[in-house]
N, C-alpha and C. Protein backbone atom coordinates (compact mmCIF):
# COMPACT_ATOMS: atom_id res chain seq x y z
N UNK A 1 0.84 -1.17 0.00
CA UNK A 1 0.00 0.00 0.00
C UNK A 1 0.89 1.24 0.00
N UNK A 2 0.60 2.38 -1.13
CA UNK A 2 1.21 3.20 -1.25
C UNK A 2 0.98 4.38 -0.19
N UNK A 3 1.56 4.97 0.61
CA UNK A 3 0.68 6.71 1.53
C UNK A 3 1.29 7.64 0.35
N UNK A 4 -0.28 8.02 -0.16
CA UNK A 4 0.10 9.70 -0.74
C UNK A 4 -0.03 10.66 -0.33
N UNK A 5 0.30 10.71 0.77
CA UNK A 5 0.79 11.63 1.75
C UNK A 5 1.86 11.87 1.20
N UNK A 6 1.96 13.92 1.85
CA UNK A 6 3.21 14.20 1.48
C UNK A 6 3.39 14.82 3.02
N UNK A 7 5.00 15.01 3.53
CA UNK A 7 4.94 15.79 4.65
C UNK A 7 5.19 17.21 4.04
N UNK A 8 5.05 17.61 3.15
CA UNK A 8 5.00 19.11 2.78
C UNK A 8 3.51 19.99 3.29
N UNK A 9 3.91 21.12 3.90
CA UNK A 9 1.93 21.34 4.14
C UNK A 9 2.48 22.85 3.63
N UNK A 10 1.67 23.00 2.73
CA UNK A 10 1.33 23.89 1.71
C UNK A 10 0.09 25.00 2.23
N UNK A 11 -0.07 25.94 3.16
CA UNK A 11 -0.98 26.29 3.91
C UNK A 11 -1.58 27.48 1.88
N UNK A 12 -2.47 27.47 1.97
CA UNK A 12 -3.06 27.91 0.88
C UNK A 12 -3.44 29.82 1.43
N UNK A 13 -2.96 30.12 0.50
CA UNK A 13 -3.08 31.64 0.65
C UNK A 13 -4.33 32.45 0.14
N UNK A 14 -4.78 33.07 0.89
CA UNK A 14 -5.94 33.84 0.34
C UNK A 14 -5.66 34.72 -1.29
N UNK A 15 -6.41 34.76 -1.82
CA UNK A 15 -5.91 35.61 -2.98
C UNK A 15 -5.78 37.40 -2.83
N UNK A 16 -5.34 38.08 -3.58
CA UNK A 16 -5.00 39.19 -2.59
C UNK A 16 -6.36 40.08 -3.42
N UNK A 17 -6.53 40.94 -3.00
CA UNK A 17 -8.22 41.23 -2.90
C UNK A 17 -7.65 42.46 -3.81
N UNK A 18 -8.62 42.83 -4.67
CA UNK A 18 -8.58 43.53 -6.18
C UNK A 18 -8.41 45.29 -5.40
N UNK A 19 -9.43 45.29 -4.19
CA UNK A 19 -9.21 46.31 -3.60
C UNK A 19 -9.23 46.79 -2.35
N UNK A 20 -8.80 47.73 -1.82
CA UNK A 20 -8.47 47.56 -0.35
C UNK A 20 -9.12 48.49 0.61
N UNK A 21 -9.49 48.28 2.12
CA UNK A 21 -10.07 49.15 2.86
C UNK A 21 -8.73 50.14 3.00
N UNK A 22 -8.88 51.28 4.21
CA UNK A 22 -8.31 52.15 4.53
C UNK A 22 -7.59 51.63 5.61
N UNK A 23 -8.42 50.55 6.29
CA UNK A 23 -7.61 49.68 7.56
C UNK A 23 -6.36 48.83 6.70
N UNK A 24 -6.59 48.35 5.70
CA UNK A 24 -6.17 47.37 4.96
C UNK A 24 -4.95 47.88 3.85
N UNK A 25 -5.00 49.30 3.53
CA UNK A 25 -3.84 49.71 3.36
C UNK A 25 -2.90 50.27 4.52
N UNK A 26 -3.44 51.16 5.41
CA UNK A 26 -2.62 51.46 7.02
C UNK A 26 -1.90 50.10 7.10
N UNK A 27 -1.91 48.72 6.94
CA UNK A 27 -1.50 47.92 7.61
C UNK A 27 -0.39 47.56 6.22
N UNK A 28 -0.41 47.66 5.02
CA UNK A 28 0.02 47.71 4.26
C UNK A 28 1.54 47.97 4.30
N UNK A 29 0.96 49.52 4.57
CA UNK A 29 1.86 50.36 4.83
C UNK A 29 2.75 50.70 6.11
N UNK A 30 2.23 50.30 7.05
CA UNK A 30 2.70 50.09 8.29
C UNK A 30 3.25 51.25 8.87
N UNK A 31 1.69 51.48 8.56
CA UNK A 31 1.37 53.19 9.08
C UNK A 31 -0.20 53.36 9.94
N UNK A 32 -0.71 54.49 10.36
CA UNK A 32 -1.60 54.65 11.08
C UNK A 32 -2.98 55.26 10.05
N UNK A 33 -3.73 54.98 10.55
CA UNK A 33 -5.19 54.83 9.61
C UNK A 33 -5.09 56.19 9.09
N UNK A 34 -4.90 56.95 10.36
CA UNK A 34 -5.09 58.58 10.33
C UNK A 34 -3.85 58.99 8.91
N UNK A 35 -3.08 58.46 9.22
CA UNK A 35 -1.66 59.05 7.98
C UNK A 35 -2.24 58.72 6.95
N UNK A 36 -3.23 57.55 6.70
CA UNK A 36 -3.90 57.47 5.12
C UNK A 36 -4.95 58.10 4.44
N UNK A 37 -5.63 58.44 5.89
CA UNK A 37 -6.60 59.44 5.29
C UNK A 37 -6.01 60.84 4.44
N UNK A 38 -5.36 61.04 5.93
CA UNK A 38 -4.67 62.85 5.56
C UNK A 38 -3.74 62.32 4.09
N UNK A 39 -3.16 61.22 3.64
CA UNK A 39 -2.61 61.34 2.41
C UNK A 39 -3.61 61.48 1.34
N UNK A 40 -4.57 60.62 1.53
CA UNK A 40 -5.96 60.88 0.64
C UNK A 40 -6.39 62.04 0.68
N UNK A 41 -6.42 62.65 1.87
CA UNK A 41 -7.11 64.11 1.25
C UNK A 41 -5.74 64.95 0.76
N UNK A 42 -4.86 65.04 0.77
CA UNK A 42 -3.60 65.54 -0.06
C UNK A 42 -3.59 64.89 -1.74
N UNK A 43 -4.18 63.75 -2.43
CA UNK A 43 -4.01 63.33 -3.07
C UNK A 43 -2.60 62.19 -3.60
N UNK A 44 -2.01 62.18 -2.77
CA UNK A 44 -0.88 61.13 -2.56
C UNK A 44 -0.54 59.59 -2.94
N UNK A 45 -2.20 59.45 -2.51
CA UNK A 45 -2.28 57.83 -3.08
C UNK A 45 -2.92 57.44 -4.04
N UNK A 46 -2.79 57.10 -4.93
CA UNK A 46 -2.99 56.67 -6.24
C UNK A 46 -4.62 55.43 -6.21
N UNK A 47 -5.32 55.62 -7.10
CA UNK A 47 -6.12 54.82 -7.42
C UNK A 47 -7.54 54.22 -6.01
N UNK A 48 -7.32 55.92 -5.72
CA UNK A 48 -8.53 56.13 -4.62
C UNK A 48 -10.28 56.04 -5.51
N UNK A 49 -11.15 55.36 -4.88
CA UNK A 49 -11.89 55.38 -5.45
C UNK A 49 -13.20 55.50 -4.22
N UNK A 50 -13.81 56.82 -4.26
CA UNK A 50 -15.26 56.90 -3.15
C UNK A 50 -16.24 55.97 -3.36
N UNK A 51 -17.16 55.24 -2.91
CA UNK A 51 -17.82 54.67 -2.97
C UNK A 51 -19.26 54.60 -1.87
N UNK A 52 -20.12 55.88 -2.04
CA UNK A 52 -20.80 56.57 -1.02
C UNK A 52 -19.83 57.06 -0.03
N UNK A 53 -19.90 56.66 1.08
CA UNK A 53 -19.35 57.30 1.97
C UNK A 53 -18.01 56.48 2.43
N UNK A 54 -17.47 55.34 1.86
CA UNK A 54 -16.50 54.54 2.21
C UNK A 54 -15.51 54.94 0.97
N UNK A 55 -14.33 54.44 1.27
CA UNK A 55 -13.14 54.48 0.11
C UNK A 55 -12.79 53.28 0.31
N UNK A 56 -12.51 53.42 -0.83
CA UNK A 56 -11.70 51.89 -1.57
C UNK A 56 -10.48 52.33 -2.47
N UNK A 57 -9.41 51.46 -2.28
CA UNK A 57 -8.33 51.92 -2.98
C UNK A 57 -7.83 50.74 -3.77
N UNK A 58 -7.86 51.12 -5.22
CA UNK A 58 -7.18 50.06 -5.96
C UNK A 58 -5.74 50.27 -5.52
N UNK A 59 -5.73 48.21 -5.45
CA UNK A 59 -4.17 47.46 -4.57
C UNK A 59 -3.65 47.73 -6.29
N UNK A 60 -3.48 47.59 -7.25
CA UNK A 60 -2.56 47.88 -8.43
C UNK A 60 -2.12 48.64 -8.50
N UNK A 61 -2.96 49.90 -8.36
CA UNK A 61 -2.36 51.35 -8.37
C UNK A 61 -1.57 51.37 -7.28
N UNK A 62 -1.67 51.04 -6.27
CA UNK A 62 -0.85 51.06 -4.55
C UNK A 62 0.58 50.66 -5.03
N UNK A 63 0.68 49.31 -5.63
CA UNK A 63 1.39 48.48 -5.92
C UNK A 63 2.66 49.05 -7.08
N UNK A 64 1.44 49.12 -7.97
CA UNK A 64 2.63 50.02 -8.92
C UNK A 64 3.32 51.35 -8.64
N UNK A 65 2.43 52.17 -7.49
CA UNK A 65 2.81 53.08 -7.09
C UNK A 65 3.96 52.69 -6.39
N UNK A 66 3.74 52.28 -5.16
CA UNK A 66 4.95 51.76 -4.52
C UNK A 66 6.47 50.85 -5.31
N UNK A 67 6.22 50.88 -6.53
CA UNK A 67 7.24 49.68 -7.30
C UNK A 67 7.68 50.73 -7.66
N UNK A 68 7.50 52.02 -8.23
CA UNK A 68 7.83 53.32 -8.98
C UNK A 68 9.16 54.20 -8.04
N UNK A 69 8.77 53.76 -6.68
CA UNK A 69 9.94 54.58 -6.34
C UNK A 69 9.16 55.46 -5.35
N UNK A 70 7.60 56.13 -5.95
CA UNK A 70 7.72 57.22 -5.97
C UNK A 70 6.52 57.23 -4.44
N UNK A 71 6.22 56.02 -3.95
CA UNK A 71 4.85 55.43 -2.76
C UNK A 71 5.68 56.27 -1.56
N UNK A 72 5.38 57.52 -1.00
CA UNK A 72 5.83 58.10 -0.05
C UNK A 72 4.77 58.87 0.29
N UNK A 73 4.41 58.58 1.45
CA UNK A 73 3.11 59.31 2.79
C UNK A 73 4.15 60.44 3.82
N UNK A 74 3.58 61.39 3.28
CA UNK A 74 4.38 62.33 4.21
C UNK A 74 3.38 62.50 5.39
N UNK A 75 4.17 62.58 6.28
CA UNK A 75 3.63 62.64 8.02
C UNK A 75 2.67 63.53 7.91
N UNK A 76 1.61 63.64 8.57
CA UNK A 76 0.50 64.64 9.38
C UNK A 76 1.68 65.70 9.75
N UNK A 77 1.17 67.01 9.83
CA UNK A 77 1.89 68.15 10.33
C UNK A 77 0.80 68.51 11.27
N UNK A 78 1.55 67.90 12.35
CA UNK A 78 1.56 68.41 13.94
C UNK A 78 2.12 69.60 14.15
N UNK A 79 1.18 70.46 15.07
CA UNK A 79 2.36 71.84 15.91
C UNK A 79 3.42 70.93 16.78
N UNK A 80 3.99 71.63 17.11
CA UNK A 80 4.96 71.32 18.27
C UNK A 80 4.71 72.25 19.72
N UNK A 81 4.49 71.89 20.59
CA UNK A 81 4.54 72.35 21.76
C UNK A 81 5.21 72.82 22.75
């Protein structure tokens, strides 16, 4: 009797989702929710798309953005105290 068993475990990956929340790029980016908004309302991130009252951001545009060189979130401007 043959086991076709393999000891390889192959954990199966979700597919990566066409587009992304605002939580879901922050984590992306490994940055804070707030730094993605304020880049969105600066226009910064590429392939923002409103959708009533939620945003959605195409992951291609993110992607290619970020492959370009050019994927840079400049900080919130805080006063200083």
């Amino acid at each position: 009797m043959t086991d076709t068993r393999t000891d390889d475990f192959h954990e199966e990956e979700e597919p990566s989702p066409v587009v992304l929340t605002v939580d879901e790029l922050a984590a992306l980016l490994r940055v804070e929710r707030k730094t993605v908004y304020s880049a969105i309302l600066r226009g910064e991130i590429p392939g923002v798309q409103r959708v009533g009252r939620t945003i959605r951001i195409g992951r291609a545009a993110v992607v290619s953005w970020l492959n370009s060189g050019q994927g840079c979130v400049s900080r919130s401007k805080r006063r200083s105290r």
